[in-house]
Every structure is written in C-alpha cells, then in structure tokens.
C-alpha atoms as a PDB file:
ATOM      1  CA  UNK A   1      17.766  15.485  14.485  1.00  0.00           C
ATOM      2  CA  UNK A   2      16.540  16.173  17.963  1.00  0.00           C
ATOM      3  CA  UNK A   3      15.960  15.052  21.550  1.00  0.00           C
ATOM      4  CA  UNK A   4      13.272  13.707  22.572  1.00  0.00           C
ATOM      5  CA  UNK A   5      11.871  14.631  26.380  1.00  0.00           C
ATOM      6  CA  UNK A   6       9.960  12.059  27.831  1.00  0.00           C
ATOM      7  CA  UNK A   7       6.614  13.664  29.813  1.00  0.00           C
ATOM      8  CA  UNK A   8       4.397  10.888  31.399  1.00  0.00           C
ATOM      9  CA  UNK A   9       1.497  11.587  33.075  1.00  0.00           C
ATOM     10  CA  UNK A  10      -1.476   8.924  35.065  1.00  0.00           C
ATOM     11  CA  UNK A  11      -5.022  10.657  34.186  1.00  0.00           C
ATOM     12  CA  UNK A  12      -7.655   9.190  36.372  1.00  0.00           C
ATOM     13  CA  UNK A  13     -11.301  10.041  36.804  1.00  0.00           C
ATOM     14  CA  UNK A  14     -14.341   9.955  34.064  1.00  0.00           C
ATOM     15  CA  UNK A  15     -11.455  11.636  31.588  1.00  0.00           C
ATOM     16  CA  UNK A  16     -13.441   9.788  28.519  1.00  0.00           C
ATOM     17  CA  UNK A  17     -16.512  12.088  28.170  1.00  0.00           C
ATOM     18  CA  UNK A  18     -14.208  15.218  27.575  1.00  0.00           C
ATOM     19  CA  UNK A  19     -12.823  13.519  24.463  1.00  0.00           C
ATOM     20  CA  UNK A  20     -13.864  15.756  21.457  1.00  0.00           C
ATOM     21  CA  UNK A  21     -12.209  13.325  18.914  1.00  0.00           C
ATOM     22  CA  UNK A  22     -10.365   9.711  18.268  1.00  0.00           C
ATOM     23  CA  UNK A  23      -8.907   8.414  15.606  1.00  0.00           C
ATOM     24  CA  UNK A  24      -7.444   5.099  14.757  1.00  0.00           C
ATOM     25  CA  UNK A  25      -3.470   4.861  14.706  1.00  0.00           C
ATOM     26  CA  UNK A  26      -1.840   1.872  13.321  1.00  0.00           C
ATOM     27  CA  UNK A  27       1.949   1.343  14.479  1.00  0.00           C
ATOM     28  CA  UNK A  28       4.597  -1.361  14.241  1.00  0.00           C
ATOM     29  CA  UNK A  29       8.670  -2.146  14.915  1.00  0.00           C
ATOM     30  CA  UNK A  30      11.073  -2.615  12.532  1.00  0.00           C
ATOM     31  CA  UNK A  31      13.572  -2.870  14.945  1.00  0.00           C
ATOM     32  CA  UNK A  32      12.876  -2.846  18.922  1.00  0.00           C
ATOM     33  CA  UNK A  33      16.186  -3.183  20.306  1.00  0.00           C
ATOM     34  CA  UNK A  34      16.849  -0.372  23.317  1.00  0.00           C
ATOM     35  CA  UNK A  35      19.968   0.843  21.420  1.00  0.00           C
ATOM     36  CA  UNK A  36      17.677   1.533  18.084  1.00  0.00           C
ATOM     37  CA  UNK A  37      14.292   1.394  17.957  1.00  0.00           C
ATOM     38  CA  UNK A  38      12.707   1.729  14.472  1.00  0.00           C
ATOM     39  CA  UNK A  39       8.687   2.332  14.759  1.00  0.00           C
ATOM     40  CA  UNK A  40       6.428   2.744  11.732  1.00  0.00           C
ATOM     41  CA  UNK A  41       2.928   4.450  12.267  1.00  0.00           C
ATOM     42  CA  UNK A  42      -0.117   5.056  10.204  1.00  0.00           C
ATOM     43  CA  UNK A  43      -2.616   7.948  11.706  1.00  0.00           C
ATOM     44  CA  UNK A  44      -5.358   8.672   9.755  1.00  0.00           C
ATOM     45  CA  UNK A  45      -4.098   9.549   6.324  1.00  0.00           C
ATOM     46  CA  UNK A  46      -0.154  10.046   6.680  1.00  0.00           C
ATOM     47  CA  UNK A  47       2.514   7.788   7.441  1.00  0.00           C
ATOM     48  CA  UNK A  48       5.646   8.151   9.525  1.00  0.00           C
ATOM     49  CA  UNK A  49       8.787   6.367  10.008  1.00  0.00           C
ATOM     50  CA  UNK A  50      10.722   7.228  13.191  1.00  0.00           C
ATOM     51  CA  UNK A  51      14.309   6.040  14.639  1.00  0.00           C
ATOM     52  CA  UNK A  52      14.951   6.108  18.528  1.00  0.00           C
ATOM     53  CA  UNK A  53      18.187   5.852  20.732  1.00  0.00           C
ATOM     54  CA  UNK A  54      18.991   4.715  24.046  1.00  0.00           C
ATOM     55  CA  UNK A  55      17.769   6.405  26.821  1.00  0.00           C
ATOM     56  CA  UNK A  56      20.002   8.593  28.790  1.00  0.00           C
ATOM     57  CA  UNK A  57      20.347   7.426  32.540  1.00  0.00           C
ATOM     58  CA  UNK A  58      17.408   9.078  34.276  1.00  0.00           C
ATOM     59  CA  UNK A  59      15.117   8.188  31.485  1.00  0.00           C
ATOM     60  CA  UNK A  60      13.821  11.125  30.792  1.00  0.00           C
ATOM     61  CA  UNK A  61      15.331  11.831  27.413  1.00  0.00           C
ATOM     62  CA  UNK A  62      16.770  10.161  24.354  1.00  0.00           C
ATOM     63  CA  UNK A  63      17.745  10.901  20.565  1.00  0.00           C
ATOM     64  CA  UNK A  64      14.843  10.989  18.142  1.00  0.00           C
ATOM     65  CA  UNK A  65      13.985  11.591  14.130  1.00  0.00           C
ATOM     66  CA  UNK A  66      10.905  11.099  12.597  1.00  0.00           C
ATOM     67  CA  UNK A  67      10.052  11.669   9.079  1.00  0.00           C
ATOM     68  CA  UNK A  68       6.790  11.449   7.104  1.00  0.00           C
ATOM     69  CA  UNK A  69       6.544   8.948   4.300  1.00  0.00           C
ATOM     70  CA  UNK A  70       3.546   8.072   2.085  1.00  0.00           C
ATOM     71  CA  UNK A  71       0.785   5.872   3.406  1.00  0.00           C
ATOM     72  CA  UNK A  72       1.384   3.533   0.813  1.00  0.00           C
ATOM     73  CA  UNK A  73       5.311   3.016   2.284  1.00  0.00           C
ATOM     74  CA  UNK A  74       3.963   2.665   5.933  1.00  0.00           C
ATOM     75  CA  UNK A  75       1.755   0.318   5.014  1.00  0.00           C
ATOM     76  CA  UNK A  76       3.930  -1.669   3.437  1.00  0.00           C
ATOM     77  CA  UNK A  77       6.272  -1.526   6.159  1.00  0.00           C
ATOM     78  CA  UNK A  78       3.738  -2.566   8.735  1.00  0.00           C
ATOM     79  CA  UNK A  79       3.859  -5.542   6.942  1.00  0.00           C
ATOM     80  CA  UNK A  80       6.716  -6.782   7.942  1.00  0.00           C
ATOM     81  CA  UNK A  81       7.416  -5.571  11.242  1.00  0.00           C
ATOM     82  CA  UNK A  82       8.641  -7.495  14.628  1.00  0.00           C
ATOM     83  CA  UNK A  83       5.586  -9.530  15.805  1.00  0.00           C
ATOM     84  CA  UNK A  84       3.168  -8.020  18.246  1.00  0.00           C
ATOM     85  CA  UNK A  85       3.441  -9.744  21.576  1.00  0.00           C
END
C-alpha cells in the first residue's frame, strides 16, 4: 500500500520530435467514484489492476495500490468497464 503524489506538469513547444518511443495503452474503470476508483490498464504486454482513494484536501496526494495481473484478466476486465464518455 502506498501514497500516491500527484506531479502535473503543461509541456509546450515542438515536444513531439524528442519522442524516442510510443506505445499503445489500453485503460478502463471498474469503478469511478472519487471515494474508490478502480482502473484497469493494458500497456504493451502486461496488465494492471489499480485501486485509488479520495484525494486529500490540497489535491496533491491520495492512497494508491496497483498490482499486475495477466493480460488475459485485463482484457477481460476491460470488457466490462464503466462506459467511456
């Protein structure tokens, strides 16, 4: 178990042509209520199920575990997540 510090940052200028790699990540919400949200994510090859709390009052940081299951769970899982909006 562990907290999770929240670091945002706003990149601006030509950023894209320093970009050595992407990959495609897939990701979905069992659950996105503030108090609990439940995310599933496939990136690349390995899956990962991960459970968030509420925020604290400046935002900045909140409870977090995340947990690597097989791509064939996540997958599965993905398929019946919260629609997208």
């Amino acid at each position: 178990m562990s907290i999770e510090i929240e670091r945002k940052y706003l990149v601006k200028g030509d950023f894209k042509k320093f970009a050595v790699k992407s990959y495609k990540i897939a990701q979905g919400f069992l659950s996105s209520v503030p108090e609990r949200t439940v995310r599933i994510r496939v990136n690349e090859e390995k899956g990962f199920i991960t459970v968030k709390g509420i925020s604290n009052n400046s935002g900045t940081s909140r409870f977090e575990w995340e947990n690597e299951i097989s791509l064939q769970e996540a997958k599965s899982l993905l398929q019946i997540c919260e629609p997208s909006i």
